[in-house]
N, C-alpha and C. Protein backbone atom coordinates (compact mmCIF):
# COMPACT_ATOMS: atom_id res chain seq x y z
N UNK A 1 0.99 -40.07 89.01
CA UNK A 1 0.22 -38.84 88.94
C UNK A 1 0.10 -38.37 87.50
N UNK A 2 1.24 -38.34 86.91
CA UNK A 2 1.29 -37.77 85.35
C UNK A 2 1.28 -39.17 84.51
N UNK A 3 0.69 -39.78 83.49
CA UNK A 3 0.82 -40.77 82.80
C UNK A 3 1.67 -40.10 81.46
N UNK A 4 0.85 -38.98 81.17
CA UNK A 4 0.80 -38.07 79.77
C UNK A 4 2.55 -37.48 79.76
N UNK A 5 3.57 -37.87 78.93
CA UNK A 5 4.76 -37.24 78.88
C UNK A 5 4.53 -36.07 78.47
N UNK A 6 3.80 -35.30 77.58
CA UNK A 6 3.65 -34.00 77.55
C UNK A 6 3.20 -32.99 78.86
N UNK A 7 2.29 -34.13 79.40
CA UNK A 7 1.85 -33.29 81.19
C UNK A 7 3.13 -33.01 81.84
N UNK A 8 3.79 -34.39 81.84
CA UNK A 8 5.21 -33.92 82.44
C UNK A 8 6.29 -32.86 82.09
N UNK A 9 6.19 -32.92 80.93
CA UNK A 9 7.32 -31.78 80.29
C UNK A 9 6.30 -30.26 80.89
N UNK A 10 4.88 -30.54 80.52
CA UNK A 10 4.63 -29.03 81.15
C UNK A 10 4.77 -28.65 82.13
N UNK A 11 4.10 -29.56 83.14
CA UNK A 11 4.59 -28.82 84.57
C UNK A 11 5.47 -28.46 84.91
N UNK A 12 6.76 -29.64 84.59
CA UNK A 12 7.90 -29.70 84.68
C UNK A 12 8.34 -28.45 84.32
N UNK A 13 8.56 -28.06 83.05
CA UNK A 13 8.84 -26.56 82.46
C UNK A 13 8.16 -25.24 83.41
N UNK A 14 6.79 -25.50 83.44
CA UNK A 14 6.47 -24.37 83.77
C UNK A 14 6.55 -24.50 85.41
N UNK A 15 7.07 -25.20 86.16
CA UNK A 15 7.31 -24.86 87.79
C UNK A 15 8.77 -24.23 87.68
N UNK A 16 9.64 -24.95 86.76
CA UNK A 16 11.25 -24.44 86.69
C UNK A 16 11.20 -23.19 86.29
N UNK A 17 10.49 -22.69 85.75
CA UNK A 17 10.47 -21.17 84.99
C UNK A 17 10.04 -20.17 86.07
N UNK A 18 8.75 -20.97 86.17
CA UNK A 18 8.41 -19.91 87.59
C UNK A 18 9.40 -19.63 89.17
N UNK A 19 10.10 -20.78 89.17
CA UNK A 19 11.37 -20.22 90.14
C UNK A 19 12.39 -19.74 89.17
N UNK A 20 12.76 -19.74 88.50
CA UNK A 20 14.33 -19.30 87.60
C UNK A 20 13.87 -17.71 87.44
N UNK A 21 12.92 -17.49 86.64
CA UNK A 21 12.08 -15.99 85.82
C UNK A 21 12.64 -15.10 86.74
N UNK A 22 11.57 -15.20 88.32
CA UNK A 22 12.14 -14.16 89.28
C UNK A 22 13.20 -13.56 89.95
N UNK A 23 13.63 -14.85 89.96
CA UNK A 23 15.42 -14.79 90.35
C UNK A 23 16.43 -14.32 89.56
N UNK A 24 15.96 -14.36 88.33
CA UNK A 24 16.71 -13.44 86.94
C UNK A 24 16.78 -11.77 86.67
N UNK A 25 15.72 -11.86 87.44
CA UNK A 25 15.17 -10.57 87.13
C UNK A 25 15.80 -9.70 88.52
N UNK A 26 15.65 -10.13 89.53
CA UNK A 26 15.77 -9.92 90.88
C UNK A 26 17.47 -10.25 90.71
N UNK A 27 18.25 -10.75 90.02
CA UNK A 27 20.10 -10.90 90.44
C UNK A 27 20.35 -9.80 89.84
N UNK A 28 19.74 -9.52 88.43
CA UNK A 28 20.23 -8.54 87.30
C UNK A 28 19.60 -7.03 88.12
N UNK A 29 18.79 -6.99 88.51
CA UNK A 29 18.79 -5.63 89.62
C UNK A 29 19.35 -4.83 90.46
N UNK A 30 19.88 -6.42 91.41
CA UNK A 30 20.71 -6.31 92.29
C UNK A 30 21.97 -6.38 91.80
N UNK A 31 22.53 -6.50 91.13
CA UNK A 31 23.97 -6.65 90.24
C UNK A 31 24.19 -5.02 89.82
N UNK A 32 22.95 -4.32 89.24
CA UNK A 32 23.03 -3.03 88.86
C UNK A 32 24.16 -1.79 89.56
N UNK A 33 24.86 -1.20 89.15
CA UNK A 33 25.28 -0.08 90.32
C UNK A 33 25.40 1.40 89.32
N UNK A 34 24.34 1.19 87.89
CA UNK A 34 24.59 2.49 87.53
C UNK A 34 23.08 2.65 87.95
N UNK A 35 22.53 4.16 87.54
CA UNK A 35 20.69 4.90 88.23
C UNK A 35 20.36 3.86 87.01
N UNK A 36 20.75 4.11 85.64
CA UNK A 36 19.69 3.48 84.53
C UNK A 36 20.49 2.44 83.99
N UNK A 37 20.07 1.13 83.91
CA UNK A 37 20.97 0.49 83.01
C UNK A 37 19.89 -0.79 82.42
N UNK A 38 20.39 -0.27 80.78
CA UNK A 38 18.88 -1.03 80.11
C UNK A 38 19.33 -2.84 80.22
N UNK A 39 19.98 -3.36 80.60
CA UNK A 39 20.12 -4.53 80.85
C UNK A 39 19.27 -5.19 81.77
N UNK A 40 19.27 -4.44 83.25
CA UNK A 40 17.90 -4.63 84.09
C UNK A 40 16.53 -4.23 83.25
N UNK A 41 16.29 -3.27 82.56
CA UNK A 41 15.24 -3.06 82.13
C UNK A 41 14.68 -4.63 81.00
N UNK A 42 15.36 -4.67 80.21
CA UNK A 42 15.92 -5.94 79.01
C UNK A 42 15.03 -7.07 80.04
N UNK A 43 15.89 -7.16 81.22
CA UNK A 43 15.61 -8.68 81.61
C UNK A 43 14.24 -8.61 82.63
N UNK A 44 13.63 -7.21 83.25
CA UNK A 44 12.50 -7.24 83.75
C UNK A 44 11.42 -7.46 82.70
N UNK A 45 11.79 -6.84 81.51
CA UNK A 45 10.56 -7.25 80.78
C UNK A 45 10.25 -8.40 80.04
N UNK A 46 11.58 -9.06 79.89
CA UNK A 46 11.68 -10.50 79.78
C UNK A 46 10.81 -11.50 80.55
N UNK A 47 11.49 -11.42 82.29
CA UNK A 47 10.78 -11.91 83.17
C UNK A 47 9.53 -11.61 82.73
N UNK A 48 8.99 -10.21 83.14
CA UNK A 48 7.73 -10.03 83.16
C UNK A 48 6.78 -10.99 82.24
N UNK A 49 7.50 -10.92 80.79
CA UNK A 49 6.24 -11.47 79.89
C UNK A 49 7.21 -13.32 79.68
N UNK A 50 7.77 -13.74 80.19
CA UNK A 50 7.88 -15.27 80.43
C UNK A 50 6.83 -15.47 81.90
N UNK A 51 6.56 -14.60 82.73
CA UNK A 51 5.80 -15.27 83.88
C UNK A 51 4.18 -15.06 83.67
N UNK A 52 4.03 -13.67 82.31
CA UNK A 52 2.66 -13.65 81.79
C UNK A 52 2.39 -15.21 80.64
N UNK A 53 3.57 -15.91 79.97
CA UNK A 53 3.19 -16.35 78.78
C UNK A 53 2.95 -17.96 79.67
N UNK A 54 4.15 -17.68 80.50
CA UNK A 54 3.36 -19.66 81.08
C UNK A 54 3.11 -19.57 81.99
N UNK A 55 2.35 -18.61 82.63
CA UNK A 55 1.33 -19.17 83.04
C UNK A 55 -0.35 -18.99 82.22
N UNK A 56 -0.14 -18.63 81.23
CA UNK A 56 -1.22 -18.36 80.07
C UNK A 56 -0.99 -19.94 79.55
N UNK A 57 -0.28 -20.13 78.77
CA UNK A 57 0.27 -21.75 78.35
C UNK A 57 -0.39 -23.07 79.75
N UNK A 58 0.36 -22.55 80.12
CA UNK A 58 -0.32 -23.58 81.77
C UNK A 58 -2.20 -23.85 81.67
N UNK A 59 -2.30 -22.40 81.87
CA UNK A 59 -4.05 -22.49 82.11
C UNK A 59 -4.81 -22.63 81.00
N UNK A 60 -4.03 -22.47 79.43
CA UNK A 60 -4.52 -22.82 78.25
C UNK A 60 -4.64 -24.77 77.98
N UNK A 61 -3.55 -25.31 79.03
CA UNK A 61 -3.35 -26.62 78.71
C UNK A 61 -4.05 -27.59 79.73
N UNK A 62 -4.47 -26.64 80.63
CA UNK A 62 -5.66 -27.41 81.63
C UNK A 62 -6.80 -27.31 81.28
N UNK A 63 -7.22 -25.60 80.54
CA UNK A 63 -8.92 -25.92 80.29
C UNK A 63 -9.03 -26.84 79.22
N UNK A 64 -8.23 -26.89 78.38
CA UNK A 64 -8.22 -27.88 77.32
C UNK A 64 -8.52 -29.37 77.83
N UNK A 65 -7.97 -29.99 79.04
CA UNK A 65 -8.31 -31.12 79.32
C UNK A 65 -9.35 -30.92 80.09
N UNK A 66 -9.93 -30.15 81.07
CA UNK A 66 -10.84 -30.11 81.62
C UNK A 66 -12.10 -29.92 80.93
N UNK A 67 -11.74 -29.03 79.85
CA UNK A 67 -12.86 -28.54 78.80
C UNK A 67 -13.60 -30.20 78.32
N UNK A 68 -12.29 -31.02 77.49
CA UNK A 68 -13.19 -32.18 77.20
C UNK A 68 -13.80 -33.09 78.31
N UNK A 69 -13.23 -33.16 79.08
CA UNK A 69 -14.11 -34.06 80.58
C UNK A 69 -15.10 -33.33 80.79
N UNK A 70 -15.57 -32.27 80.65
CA UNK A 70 -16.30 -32.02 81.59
C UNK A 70 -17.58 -32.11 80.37
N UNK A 71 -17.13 -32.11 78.98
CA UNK A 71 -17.84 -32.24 77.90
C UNK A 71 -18.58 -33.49 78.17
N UNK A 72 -17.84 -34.30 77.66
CA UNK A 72 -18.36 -35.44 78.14
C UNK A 72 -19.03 -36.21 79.35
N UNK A 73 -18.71 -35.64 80.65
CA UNK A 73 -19.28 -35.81 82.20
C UNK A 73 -20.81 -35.16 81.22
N UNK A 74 -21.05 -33.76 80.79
CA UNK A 74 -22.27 -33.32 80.58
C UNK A 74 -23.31 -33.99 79.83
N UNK A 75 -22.32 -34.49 78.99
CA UNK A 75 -23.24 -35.71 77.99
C UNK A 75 -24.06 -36.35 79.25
N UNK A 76 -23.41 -36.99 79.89
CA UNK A 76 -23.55 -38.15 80.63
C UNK A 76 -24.66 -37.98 81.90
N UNK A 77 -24.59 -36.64 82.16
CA UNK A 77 -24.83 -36.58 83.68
C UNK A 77 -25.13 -34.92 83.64
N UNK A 78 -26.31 -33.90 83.27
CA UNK A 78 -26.24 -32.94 83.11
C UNK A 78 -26.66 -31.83 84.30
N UNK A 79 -26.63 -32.70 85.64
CA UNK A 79 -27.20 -32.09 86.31
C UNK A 79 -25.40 -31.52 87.46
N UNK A 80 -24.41 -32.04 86.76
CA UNK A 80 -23.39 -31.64 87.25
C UNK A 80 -22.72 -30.37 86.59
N UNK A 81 -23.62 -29.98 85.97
CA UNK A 81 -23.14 -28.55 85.17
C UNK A 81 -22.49 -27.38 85.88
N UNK A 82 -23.17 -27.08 87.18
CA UNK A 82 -22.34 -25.87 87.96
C UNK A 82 -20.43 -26.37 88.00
N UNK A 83 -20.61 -27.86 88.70
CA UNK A 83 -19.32 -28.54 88.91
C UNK A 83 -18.06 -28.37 87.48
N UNK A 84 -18.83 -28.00 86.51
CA UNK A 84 -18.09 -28.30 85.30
C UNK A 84 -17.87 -27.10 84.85
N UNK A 85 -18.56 -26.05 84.80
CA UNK A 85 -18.03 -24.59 84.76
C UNK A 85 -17.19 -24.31 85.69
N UNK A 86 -17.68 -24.58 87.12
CA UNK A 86 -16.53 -24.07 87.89
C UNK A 86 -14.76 -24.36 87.69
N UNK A 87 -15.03 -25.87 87.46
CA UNK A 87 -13.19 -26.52 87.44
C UNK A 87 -12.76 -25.84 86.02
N UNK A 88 -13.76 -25.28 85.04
CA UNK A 88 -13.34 -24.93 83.82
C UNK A 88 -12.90 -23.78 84.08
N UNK A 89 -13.49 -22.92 85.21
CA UNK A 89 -12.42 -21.77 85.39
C UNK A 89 -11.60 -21.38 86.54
N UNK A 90 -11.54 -22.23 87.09
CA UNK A 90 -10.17 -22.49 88.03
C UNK A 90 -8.99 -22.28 87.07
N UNK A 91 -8.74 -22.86 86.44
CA UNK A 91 -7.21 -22.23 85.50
C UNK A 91 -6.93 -21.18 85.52
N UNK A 92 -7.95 -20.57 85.43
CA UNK A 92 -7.84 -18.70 85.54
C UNK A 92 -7.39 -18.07 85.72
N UNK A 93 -7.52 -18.16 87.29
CA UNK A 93 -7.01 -17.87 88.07
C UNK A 93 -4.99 -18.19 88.09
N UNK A 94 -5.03 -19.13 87.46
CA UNK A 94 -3.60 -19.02 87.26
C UNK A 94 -3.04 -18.01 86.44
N UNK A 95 -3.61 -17.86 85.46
CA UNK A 95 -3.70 -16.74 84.73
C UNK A 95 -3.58 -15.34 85.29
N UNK A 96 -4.14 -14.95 86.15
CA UNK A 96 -4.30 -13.60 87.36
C UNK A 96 -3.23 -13.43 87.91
N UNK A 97 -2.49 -15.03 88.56
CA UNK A 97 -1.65 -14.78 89.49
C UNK A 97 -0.30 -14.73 88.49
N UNK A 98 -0.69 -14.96 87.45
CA UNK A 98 0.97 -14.67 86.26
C UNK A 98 0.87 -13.59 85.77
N UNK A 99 -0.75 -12.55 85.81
CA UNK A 99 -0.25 -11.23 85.27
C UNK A 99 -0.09 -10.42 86.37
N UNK A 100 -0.34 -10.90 87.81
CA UNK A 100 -0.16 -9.90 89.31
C UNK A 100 1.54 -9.84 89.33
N UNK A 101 1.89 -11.73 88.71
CA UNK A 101 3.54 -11.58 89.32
C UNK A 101 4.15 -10.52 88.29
N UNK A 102 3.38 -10.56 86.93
CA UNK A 102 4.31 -9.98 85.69
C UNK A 102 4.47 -8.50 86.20
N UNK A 103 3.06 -7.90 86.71
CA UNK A 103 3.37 -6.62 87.11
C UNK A 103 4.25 -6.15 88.08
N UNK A 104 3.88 -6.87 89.33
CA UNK A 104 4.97 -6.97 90.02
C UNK A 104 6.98 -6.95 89.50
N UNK A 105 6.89 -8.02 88.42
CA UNK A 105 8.16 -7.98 88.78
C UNK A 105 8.49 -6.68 87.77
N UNK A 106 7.93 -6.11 86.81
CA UNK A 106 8.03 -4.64 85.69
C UNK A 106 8.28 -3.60 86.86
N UNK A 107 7.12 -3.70 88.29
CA UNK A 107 6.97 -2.25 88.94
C UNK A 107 8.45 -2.19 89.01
């Protein structure tokens, strides 16, 4: 599936992060037993902007490959143009769902 060792290290990285991030954030909460304690605060906003930055990184490292395929598919074949915008912004959406979780895990 992955040939590219850098593909691997990314996914790789960024699936482990996306389970570890929440669970960091979510022990150090639950660990809490004073009303304010900036340690939970420290590590929600941590979480928060590690689950905004990869999945930004993630969807920055797909349009990049999709960007040139689909460059080239256009050279080639220009009547597949809707097909090639669309997969170009599918990443996006990953993007959305890393700033829904970031907010989430700040609320």
């Amino acid at each position: 599936m992955f040939n590219n060792r850098l593909a691997r290290k990314v996914f790789g990285s960024t699936f482990l992060l996306t389970m570890l991030v929440p669970a960091f954030a979510t022990a150090a909460e639950a660990a809490s037993t004073e009303p304010f304690d900036w340690r939970v605060s420290v590590t929600k906003a941590a979480s928060a902007g590690a689950a905004m930055s990869i999945s930004a990184m993630s969807a920055g490292y797909a349009q990049a490959k999709i960007g040139t395929a689909a460059a080239g598919t256009l050279a080639e074949r220009p009547e597949v143009s809707v097909w090639a915008i669309t997969l170009q912004v599918l990443p996006e959406v990953i993007v959305l769902l890393g700033f829904v979780s970031a907010i989430i895990i700040a609320g």
